[in-house]
Protein backbone atom coordinates (compact mmCIF):
# COMPACT_ATOMS: atom_id res chain seq x y z
CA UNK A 1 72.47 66.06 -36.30
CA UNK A 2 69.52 67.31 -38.26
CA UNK A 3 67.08 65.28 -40.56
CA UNK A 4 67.18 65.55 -43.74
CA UNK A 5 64.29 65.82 -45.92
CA UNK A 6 63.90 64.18 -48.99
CA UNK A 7 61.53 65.19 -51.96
CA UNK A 8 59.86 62.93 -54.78
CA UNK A 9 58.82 63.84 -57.76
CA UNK A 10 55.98 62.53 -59.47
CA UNK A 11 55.71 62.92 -63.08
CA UNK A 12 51.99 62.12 -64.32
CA UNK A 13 51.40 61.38 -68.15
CA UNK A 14 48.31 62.95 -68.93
CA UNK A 15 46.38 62.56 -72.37
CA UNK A 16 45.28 65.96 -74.16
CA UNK A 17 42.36 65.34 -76.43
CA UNK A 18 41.86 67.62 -79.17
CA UNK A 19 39.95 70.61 -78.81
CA UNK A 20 36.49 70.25 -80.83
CA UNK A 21 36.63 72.24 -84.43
CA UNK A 22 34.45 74.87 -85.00
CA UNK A 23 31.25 73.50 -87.17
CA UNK A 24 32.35 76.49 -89.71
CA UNK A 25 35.41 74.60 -90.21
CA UNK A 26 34.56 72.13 -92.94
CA UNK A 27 32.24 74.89 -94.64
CA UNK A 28 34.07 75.00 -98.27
CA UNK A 29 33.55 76.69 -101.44
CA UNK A 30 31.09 79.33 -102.76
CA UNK A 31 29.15 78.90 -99.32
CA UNK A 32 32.59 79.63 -96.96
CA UNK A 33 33.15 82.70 -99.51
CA UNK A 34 29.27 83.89 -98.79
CA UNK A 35 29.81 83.64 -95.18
CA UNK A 36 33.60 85.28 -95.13
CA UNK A 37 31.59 87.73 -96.77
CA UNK A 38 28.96 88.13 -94.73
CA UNK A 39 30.82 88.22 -91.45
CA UNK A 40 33.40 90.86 -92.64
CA UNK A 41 30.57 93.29 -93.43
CA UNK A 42 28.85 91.91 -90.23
CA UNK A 43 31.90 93.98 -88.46
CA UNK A 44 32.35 96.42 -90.74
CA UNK A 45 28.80 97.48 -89.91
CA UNK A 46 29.51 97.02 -86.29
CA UNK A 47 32.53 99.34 -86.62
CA UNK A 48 30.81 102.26 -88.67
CA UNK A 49 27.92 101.84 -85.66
CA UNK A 50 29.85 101.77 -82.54
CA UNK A 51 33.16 103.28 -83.11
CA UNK A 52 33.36 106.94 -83.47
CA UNK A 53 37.30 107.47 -84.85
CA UNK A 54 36.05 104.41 -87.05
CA UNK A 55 33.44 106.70 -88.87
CA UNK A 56 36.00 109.94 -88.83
CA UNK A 57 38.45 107.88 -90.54
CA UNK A 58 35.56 106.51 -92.86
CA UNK A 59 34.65 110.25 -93.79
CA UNK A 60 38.90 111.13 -94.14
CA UNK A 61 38.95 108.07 -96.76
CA UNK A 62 36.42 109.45 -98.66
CA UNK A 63 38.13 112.31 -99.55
CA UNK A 64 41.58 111.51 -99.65
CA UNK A 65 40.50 108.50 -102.10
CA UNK A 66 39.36 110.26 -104.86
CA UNK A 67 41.91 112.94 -104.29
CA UNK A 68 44.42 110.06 -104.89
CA UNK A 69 42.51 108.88 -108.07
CA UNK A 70 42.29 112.92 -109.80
CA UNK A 71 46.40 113.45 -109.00
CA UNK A 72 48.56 113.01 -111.33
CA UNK A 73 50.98 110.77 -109.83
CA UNK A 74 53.30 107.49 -111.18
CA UNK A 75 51.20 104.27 -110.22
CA UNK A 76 53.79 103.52 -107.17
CA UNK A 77 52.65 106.63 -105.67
CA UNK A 78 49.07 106.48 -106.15
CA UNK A 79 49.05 102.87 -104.38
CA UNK A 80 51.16 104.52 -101.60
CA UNK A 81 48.32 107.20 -100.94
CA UNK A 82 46.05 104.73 -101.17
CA UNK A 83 47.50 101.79 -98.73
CA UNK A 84 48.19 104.53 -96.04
CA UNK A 85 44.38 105.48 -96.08
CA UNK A 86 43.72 101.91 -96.12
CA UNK A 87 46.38 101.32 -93.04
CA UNK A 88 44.55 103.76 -91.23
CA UNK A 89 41.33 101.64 -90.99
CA UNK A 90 42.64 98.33 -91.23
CA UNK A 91 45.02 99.19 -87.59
CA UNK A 92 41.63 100.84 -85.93
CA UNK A 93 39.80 97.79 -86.91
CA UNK A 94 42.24 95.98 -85.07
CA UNK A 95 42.63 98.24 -82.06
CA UNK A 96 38.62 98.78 -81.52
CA UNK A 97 38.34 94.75 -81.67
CA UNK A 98 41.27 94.36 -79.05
CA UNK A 99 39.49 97.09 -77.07
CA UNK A 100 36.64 95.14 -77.42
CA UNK A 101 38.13 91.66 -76.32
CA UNK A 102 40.07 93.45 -73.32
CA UNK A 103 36.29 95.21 -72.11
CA UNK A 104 34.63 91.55 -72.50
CA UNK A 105 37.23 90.50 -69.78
CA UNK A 106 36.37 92.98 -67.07
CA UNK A 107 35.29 96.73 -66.97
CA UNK A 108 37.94 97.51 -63.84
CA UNK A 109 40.88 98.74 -64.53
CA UNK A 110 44.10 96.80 -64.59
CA UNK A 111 47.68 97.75 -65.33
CA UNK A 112 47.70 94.69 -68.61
CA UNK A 113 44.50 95.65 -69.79
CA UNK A 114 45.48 99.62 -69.25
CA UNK A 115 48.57 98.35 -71.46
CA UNK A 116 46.78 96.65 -74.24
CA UNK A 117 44.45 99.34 -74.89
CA UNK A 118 47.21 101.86 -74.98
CA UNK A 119 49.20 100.30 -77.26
CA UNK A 120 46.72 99.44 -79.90
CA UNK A 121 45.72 103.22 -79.51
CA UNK A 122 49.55 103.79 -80.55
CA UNK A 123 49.24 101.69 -83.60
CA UNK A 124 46.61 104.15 -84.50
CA UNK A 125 48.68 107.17 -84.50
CA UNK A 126 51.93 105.52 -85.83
CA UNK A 127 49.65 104.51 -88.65
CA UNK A 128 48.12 108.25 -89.03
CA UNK A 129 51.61 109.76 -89.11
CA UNK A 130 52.52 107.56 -92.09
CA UNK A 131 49.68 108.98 -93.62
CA UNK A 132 50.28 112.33 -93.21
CA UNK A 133 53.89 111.42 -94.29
CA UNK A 134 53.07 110.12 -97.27
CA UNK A 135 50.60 112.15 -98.01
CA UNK A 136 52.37 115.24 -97.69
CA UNK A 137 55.45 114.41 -99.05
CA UNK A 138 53.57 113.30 -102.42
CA UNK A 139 51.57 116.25 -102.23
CA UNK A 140 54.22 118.23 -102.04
CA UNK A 141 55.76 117.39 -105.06
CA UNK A 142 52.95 117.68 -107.12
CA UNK A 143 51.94 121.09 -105.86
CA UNK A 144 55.40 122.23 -106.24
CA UNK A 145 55.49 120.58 -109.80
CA UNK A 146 52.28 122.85 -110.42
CA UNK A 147 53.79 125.78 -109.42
CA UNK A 148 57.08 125.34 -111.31
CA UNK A 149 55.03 124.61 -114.34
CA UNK A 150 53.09 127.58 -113.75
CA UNK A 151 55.55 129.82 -113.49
């Protein structure tokens, strides 16, 4: 005849204190705004400095911008134009900080890390094809409008 063994189980009530909030937490008002402010040009600073595709895509806004203000195109598909260019930099924004956070965690490469990166590097380009999308199917239409009213 064999033993038997028998298992307990213990189940231990433990009390989770809050987590401490951040001293910026009860900032409010005109000085939260000032230092929202600050800290978003804080990183847009440290973007422009340290990330290269950051500044390409800087220098691609500035002249696809004022190409979408001279064009004459409906309202709808001037804020198209411009909320792709805008896409563009808001996703590498994000992928550059992810980068970031991933590289803070270790410099050796692992398969998750390997992943992360990767993907917010695909953001990038899904976010650059809709812009060349958009952009060339709107400019498109006006350049063949020009033609036809040309002709």
């Amino acid at each position: 005849m064999r033993p038997r063994i028998f298992t307990t189980t213990c189940i231990r009530i433990v009390h989770v204190t809050e987590p401490p909030e951040s001293p910026h937490t009860g900032r409010r008002g005109l000085r939260r705004l000032l230092n929202v402010l600050s800290y978003s040009l804080s990183g847009l600073r440290l973007a422009f400095r340290h990330e290269s595709a950051f500044r390409q895509e800087i220098a691609l806004a500035a002249v696809l911008i004022p190409i979408a203000c001279l064009i004459d195109v409906s309202a709808a598909k001037r804020a198209l134009l411009f909320v792709s260019v805008l896409l563009v930099l808001l996703i590498e924004l994000l992928n550059s900080s992810l980068e970031a956070a991933v590289d803070t965690i270790g410099l050796d490469t692992h398969q998750l890390a390997k992943r992360a990166k990767d993907l917010g590097s695909a953001a990038v380009l899904v976010a650059l094809v809709m812009l060349a999308t958009t952009w060339g199917l709107i400019a498109t239409s006006v350049l063949l409008w020009l033609w036809r009213g040309e002709a």
